[in-house]
Protein backbone atom coordinates (compact mmCIF):
# COMPACT_ATOMS: atom_id res chain seq x y z
CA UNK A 1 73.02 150.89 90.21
CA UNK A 2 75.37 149.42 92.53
CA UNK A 3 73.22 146.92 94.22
CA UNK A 4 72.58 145.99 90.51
CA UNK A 5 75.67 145.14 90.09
CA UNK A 6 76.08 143.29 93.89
CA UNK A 7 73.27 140.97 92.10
CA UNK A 8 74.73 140.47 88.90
CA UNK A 9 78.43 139.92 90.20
CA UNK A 10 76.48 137.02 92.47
CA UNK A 11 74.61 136.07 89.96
CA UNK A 12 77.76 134.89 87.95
CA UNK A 13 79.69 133.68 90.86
CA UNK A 14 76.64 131.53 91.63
CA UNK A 15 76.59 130.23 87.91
CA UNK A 16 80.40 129.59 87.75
CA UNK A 17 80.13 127.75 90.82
CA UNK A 18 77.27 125.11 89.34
CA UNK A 19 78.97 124.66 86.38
CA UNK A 20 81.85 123.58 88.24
CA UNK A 21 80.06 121.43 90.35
CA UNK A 22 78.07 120.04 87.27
CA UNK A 23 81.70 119.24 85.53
CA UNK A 24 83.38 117.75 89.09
CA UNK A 25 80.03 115.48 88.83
CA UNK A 26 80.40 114.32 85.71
CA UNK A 27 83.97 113.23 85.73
CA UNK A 28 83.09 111.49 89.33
CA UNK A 29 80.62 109.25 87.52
CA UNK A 30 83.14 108.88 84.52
CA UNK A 31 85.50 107.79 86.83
CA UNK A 32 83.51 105.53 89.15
CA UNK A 33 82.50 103.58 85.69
CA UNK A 34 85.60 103.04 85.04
CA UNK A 35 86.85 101.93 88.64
CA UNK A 36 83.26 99.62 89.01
CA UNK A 37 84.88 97.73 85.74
CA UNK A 38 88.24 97.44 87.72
CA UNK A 39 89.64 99.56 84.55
CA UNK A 40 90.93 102.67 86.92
CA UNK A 41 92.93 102.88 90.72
CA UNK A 42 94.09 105.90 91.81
CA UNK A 43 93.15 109.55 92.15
CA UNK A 44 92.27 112.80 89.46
CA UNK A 45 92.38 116.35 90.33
CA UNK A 46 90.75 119.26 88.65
CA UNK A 47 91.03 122.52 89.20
CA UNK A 48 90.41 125.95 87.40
CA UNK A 49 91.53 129.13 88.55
CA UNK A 50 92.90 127.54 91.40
CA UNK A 51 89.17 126.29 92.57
CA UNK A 52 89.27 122.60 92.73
CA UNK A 53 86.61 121.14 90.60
CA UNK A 54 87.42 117.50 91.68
CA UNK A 55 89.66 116.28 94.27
CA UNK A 56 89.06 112.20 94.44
CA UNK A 57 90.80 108.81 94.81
CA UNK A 58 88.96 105.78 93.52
CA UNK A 59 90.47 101.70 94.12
CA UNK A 60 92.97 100.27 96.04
CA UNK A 61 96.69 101.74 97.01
CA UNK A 62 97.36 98.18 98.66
CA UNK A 63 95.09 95.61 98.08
CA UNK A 64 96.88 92.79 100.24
CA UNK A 65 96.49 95.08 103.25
CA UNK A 66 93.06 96.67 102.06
CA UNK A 67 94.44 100.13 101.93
CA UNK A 68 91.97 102.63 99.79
CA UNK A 69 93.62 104.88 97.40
CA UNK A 70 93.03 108.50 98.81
CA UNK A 71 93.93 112.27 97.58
CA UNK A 72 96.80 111.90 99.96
CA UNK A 73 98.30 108.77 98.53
CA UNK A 74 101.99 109.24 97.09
CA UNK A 75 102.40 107.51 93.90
CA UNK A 76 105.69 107.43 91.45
CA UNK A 77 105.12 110.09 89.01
CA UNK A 78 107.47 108.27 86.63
CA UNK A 79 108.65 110.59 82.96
CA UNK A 80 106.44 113.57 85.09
CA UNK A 81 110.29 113.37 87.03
CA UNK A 82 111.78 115.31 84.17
CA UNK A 83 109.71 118.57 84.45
CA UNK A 84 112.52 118.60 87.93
CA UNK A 85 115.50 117.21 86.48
CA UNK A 86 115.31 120.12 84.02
CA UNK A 87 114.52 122.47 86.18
CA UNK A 88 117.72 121.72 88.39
CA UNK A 89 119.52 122.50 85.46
CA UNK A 90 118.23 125.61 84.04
CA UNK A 91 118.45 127.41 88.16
CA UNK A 92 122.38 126.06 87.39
CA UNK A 93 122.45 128.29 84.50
CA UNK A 94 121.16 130.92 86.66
CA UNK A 95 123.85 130.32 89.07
CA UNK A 96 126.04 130.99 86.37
CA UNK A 97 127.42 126.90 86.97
CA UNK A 98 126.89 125.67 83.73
CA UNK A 99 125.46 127.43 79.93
CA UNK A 100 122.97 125.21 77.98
CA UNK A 101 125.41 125.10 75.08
CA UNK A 102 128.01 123.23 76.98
CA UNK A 103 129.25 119.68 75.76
CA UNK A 104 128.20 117.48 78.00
CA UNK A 105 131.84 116.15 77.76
CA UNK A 106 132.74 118.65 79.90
CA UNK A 107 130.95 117.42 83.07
CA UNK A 108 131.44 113.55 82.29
CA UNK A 109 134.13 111.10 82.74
CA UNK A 110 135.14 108.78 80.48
CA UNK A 111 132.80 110.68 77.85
CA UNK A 112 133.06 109.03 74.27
CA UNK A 113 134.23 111.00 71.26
CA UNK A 114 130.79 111.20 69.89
CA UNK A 115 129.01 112.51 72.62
CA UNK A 116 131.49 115.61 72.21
CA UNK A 117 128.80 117.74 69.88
CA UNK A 118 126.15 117.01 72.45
CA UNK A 119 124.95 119.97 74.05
CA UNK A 120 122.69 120.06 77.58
CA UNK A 121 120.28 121.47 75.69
CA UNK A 122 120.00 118.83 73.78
CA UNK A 123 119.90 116.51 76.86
CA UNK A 124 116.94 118.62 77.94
CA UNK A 125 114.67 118.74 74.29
CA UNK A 126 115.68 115.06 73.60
CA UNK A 127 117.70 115.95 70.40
CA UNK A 128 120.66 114.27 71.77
CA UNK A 129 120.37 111.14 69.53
CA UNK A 130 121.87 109.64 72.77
CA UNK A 131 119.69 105.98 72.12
CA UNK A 132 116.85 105.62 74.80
CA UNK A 133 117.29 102.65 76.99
CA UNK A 134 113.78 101.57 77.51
CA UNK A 135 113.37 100.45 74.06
CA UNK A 136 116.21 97.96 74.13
CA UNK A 137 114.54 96.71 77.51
CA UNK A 138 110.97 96.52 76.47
CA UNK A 139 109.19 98.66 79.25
CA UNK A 140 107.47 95.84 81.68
CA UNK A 141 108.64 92.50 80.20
CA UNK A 142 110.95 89.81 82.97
CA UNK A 143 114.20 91.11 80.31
CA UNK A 144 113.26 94.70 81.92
CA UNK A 145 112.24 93.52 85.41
CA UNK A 146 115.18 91.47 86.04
CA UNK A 147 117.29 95.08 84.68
CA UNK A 148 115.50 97.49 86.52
CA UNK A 149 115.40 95.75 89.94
CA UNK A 150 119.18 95.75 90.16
CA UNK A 151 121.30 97.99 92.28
CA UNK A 152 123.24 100.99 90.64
CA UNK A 153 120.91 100.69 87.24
CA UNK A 154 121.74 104.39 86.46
CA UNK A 155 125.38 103.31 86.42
CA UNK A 156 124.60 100.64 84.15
CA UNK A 157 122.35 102.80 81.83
CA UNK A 158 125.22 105.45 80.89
CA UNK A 159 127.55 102.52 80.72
CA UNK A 160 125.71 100.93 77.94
CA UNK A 161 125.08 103.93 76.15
CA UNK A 162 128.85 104.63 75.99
CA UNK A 163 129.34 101.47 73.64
CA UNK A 164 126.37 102.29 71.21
CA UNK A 165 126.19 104.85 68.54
CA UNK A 166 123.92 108.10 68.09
CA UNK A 167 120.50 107.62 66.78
CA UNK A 168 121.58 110.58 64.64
CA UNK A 169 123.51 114.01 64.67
CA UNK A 170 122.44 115.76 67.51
CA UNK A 171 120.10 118.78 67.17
CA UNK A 172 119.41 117.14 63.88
CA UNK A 173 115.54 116.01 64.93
CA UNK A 174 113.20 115.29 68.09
CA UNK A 175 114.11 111.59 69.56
CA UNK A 176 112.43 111.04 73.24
CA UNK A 177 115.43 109.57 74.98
CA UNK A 178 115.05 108.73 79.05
CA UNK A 179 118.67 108.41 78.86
CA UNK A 180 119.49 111.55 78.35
CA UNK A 181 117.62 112.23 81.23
CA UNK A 182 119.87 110.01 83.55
CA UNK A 183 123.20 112.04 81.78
CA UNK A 184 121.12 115.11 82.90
CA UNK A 185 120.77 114.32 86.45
CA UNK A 186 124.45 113.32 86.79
CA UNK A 187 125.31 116.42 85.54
CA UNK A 188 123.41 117.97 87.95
CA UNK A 189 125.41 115.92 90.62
CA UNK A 190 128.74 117.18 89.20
CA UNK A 191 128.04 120.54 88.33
CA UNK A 192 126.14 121.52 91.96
CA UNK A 193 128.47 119.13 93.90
CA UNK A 194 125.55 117.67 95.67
CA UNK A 195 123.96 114.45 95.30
CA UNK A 196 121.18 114.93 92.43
CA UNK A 197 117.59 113.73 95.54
CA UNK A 198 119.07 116.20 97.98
CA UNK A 199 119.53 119.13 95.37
CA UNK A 200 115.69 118.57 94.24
CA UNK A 201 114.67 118.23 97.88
CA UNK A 202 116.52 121.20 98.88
CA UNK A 203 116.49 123.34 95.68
CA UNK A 204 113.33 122.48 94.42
CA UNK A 205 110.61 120.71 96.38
CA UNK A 206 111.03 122.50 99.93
CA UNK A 207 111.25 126.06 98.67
CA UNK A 208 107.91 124.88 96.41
CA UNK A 209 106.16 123.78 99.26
CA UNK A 210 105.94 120.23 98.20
CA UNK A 211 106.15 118.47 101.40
CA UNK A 212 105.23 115.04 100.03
CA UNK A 213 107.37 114.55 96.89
CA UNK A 214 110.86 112.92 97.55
CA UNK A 215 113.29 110.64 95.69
CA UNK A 216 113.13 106.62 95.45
CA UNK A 217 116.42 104.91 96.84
CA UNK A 218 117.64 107.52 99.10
CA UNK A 219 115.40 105.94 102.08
CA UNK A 220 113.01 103.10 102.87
CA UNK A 221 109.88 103.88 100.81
CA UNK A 222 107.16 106.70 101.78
CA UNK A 223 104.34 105.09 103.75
CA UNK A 224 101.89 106.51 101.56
CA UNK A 225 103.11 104.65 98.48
CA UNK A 226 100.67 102.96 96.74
CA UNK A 227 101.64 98.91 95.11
CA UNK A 228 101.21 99.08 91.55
CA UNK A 229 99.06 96.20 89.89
CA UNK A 230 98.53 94.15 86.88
CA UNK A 231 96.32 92.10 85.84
CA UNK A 232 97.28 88.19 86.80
CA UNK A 233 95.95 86.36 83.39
CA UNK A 234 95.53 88.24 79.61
CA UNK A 235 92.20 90.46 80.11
CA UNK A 236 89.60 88.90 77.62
CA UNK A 237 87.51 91.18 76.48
CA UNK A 238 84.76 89.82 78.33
CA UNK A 239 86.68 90.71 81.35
CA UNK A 240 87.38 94.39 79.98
CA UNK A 241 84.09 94.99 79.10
CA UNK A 242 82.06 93.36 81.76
CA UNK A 243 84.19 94.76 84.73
CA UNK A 244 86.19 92.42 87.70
CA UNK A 245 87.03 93.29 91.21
CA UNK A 246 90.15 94.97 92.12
CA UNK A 247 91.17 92.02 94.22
CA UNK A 248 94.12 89.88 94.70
CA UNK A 249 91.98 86.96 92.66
CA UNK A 250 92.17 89.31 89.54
CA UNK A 251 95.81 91.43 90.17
CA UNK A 252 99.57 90.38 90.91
CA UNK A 253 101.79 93.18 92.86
CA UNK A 254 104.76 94.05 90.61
CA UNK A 255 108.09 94.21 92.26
CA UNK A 256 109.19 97.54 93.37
CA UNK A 257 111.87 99.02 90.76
CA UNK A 258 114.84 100.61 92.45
CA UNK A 259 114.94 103.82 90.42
CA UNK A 260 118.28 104.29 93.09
CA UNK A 261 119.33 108.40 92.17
CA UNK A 262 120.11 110.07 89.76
CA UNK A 263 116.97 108.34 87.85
CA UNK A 264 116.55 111.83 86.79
CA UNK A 265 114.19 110.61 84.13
CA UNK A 266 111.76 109.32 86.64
CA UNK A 267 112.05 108.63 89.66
CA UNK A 268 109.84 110.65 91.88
CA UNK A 269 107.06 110.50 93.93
CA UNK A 270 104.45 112.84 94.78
CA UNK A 271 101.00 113.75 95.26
CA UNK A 272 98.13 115.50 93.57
CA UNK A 273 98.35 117.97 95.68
CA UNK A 274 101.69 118.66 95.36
CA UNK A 275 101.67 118.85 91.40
CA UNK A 276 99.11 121.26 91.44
CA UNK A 277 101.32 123.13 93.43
CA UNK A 278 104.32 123.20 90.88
CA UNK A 279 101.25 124.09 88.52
CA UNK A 280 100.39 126.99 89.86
CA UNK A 281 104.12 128.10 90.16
CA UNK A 282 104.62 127.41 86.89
CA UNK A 283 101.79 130.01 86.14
CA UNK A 284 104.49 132.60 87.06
CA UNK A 285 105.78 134.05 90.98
CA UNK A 286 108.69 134.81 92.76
CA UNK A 287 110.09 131.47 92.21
CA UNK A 288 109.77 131.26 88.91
CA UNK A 289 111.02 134.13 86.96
CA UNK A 290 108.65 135.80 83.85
CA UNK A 291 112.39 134.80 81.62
CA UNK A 292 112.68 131.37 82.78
CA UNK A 293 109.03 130.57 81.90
CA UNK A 294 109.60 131.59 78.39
CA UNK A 295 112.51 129.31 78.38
CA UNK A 296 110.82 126.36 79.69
CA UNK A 297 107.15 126.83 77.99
CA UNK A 298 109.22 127.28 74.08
CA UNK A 299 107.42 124.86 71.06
CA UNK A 300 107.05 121.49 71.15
CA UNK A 301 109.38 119.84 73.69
CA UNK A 302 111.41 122.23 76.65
CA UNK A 303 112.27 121.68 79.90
CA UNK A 304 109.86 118.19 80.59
CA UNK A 305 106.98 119.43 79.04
CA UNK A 306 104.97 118.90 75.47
CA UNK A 307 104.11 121.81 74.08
CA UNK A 308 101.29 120.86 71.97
CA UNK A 309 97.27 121.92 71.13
CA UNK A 310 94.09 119.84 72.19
CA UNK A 311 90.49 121.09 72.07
CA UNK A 312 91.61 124.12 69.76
CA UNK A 313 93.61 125.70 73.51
CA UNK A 314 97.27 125.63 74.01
CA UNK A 315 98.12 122.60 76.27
CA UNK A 316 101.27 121.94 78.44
CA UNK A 317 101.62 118.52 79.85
CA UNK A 318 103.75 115.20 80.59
CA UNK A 319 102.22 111.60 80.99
CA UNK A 320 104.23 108.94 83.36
CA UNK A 321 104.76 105.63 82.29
CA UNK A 322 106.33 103.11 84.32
CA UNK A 323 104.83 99.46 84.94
CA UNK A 324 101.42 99.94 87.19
CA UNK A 325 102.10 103.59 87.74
CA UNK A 326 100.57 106.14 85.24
CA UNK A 327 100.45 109.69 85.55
CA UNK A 328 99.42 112.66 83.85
CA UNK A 329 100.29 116.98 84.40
CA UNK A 330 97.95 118.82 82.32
CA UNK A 331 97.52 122.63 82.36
CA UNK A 332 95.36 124.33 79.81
CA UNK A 333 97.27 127.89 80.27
CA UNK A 334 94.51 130.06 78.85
CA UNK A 335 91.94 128.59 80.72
CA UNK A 336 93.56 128.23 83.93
CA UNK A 337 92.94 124.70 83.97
CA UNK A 338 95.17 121.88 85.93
CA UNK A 339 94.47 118.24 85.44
CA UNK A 340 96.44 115.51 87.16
CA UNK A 341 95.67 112.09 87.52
CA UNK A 342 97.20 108.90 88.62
CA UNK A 343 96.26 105.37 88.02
CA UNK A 344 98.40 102.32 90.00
CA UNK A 345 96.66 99.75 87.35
CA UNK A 346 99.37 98.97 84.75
CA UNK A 347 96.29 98.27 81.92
CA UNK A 348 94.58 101.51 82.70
CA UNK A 349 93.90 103.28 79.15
CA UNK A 350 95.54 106.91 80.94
CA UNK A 351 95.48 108.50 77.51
CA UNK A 352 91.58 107.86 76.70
CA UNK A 353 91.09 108.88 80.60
CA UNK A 354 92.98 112.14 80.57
CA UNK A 355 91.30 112.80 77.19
CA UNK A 356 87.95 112.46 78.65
CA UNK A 357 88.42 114.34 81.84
CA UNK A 358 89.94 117.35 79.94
CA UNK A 359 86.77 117.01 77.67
CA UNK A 360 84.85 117.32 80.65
CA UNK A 361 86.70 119.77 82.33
CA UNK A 362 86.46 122.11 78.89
CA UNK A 363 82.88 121.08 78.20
CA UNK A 364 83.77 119.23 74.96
CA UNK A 365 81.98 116.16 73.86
CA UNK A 366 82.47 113.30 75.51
CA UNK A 367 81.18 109.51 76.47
CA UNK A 368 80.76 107.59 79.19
CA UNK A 369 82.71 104.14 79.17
CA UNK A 370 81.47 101.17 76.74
CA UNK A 371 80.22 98.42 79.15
CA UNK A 372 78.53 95.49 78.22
CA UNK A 373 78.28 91.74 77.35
CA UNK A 374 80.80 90.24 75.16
CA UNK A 375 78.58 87.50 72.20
CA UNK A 376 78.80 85.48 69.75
CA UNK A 377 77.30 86.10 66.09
CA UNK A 378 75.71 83.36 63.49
CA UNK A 379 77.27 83.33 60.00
CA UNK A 380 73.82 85.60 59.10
CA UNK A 381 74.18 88.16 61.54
CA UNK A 382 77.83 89.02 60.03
CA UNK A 383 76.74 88.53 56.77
CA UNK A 384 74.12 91.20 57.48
CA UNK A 385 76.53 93.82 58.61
CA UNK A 386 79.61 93.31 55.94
CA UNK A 387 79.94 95.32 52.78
CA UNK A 388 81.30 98.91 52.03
CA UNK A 389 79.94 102.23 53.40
CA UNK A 390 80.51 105.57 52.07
CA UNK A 391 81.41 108.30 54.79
CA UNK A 392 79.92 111.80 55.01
CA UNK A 393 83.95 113.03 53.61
CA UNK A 394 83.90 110.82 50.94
CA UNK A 395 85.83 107.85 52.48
CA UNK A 396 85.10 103.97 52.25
CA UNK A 397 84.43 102.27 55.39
CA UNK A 398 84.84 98.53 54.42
CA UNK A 399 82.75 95.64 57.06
CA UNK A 400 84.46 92.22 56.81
CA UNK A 401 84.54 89.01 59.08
CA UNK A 402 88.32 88.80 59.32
CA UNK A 403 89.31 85.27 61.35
CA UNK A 404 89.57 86.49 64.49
CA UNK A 405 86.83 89.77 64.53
CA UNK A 406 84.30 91.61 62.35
CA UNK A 407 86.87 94.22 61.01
CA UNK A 408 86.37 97.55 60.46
CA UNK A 409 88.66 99.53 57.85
CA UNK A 410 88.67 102.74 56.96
CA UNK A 411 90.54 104.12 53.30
CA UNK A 412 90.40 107.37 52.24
CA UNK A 413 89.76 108.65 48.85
CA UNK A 414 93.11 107.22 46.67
CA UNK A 415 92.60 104.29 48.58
CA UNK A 416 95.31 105.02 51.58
CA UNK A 417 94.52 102.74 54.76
CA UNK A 418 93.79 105.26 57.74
CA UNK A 419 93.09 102.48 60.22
CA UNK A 420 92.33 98.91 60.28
CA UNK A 421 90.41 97.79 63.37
CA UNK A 422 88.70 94.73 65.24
CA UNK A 423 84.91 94.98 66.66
CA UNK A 424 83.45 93.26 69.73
CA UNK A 425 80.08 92.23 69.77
CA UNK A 426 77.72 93.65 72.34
CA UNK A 427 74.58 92.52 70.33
CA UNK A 428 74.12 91.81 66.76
CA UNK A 429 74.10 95.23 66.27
CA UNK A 430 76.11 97.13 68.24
CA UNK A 431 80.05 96.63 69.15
CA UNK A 432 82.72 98.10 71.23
CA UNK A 433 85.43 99.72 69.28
CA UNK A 434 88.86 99.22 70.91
CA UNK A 435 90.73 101.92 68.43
CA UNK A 436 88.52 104.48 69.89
CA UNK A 437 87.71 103.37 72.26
CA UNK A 438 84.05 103.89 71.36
CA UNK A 439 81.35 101.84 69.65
CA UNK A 440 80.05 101.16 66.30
CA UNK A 441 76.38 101.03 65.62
CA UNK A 442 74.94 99.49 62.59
CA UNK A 443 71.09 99.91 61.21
CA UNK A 444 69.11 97.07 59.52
CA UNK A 445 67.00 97.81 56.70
CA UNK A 446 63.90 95.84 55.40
CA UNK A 447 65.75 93.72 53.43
CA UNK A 448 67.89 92.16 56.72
CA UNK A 449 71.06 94.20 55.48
CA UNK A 450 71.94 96.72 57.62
CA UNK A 451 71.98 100.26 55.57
CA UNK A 452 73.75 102.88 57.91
CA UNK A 453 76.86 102.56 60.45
CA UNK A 454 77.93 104.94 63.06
CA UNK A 455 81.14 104.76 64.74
CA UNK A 456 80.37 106.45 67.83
CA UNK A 457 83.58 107.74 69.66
CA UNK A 458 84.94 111.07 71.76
CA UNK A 459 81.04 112.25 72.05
CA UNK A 460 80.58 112.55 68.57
CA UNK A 461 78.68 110.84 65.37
CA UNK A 462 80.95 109.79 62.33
CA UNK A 463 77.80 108.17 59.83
CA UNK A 464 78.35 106.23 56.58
CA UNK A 465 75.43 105.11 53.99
CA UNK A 466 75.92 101.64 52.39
CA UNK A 467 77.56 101.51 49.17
CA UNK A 468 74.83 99.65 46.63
CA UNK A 469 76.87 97.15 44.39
């Protein structure tokens, strides 16, 4: 009986350990699509019950010096920053320094009158209504290059807020607010009398064991850093679709953003390595108590990290946005899942990627990348393809040739728009489908009209019929 179960445990362990493989291969081809079309740079790792499933880097950390990206590579981690920022402040609480209900009046100078009823919390959950300065900067135009290259810009940030009013009463509704963020690591400065990088490094990061995260502006930059990239002319989508060379013909460097401290709202750098690593503390330990984790995994938004549901499991996570540096922290708590990826390309779609991967990684459905020629159509071959479809749930999928691209859009029953979208042509019956990301297939009947349509998109069919006049 016992050798029985000797077999059968190895049995399993053998199993478990294809699958993985089988998954870790399948996002490595996903991937190295993506990267052959110059659409991804940078590096993914997956890992499940703390058994990496993937650990690769894919493009270019440098490209004027011909440096590969690699697992190693440091990369800003951008909004991923706040998961720390709040952190510092909730082992401050701990310390008994400061109470999450405290104004944060009482920690800043010169504080206006009506930040008075702002709480840290608040700071923390983005319910300040404190106005978030990236919107009046328009993330990667010249108006915020020309800001965010400047000396002293968190200085500058909370001066500017002081002059404008609340977005709303605070703790009144849910308002994502990087400025808060920059309040919350000055507060952090005040209330632990140490400058906001050296409390993370010393608080945080060394007693973590994250050896290769550290803070922009308090030193030249890390060695490891990877450039970030965009592209140098508007990507047509025959470019998108038909792939280009991550070379210095096709990408511009963009100029390296301060960040000086206390960007508290992001400005780190780290590795894949070392966010799995604050993954798996965050799955509970001695540095982490059982309390705190309630605290910082409560509903929706806590302590820099969504609290949401994808794939019918629970899902923590934080994306990174910042021009040419995207990031993404996934765990998948039940399933002892952690997915992080980084991309230096400043047009990489991160959202579709770290939707794929974690369909992957949960054995979801899921497709590869649409690649393909970009064409032209005759009068006749649109003709063929417009009219109205009827969807399996009763919704109208109208065809038309709007002036610019065959159009897809999609009503519901009462006639309420759910999405309006353009179509590329791949052949004259088959076309990428930006929205989704996906494709949209049509079938020609006898009569030269085409009968069905299937938008293909996230591994799945979505048919309609053709609505007979």
């Amino acid at each position: 009986m016992r050798i029985k179960l000797i077999v059968l445990f190895i049995v399993i362990c053998s199993v478990l350990t294809i699958s993985a493989q089988t998954k870790g291969s399948q996002i490595d081809q996903y991937l190295l699509v993506r990267s052959e079309m110059g659409n991804f740079s940078g590096v993914v790792l997956v890992a499940k019950d703390n058994q990496i499933i993937l650990r690769k880097a894919y493009g270019v950390a440098d490209i004027e010096k011909k440096i590969p990206y690699t697992p190693e590579t440091q990369q800003v981690i951008a909004s991923v920053s706040k998961m720390f920022t709040a952190f510092a402040a909730l082992q401050l609480k701990n310390d008994r320094k400061l109470q999450l209900t405290d104004s944060i009046c009482t920690y800043l100078a010169d504080c206006p009158d009506i930040w008075k009823p702002v709480t840290i919390e608040n700071l923390i959950r983005h319910t300040s209504g404190i106005p978030d300065y990236e919107e009046a900067l328009e993330l990667g135009s010249e108006k915020y290059f020309g800001f965010m290259t400047q000396p002293n810009t968190p200085i500058k940030i909370i001066e500017n807020a002081r002059e404008l009013p609340l977005d709303f009463k605070p703790g009144e509704k849910f308002k994502y607010s990087n400025t808060a963020y920059i309040i919350l690591s000055f507060i952090v400065e005040k209330v632990s009398k140490t400058p906001f990088a050296e409390y993370v490094v010393k608080k945080i990061f060394k007693p973590a064991g994250m050896k290769q995260t550290g803070v922009l502006g308090t030193k030249s930059l890390p060695k490891k850093l990877a450039n970030s990239y965009a592209p140098k002319t508007e990507l047509t989508w025959e470019k998108r679709l038909g792939g280009f060379a991550l070379t210095s013909d096709n990408l511009k460097k963009l100029p390296q953003m301060t960040l000086n401290p206390p960007h508290g709202d992001g400005g780190i750098y780290s590795t894949v390595d070392d966010l799995l690593r604050w993954s798996q503390i965050m799955d509970g330990g001695s540095f982490v108590s059982a309390k705190d984790l309630a605290e910082i995994f409560s509903p929706q938004y806590s302590f820099g990290w969504f609290i949401d549901n994808e794939f019918g499991q629970k899902r923590f996570r934080h994306n990174g946005i910042l021009p040419g540096y995207l990031s993404e922290l996934i765990k998948y708590p039940d399933e002892k899942i952690t997915i992080i990826i980084f991309s230096n390309l400043d047009h990489t779609r991160m959202s579709v990627v770290a939707r794929d991967v974690s369909a992957i990684t949960l054995g979801k459905p899921f497709d590869m990348p649409v690649r393909g020629t970009v064409i032209s159509l005759t009068k006749e071959q649109i003709s063929a393809l417009e009219g109205n479809y009827k969807t399996t749930e009763n919704n109208t999928l109208t065809i038309q040739n709007d002036p610019d691209f065959l159009s897809a859009y999609l009503k519901d029953p009462s006639g309420q728009i759910q999405f309006a979208a353009g179509l590329i042509p791949l052949s004259p019956t088959e076309f990428y489908f930006p929205f989704r990301d996906g494709k949209v297939i049509f079938t020609i009947g006898e009569k030269g009209k085409a009968t069905k349509v299937n938008l293909r998109y996230r591994g799945e069919d979505h048919f309609a019929e053709r609505v007979i006049p």
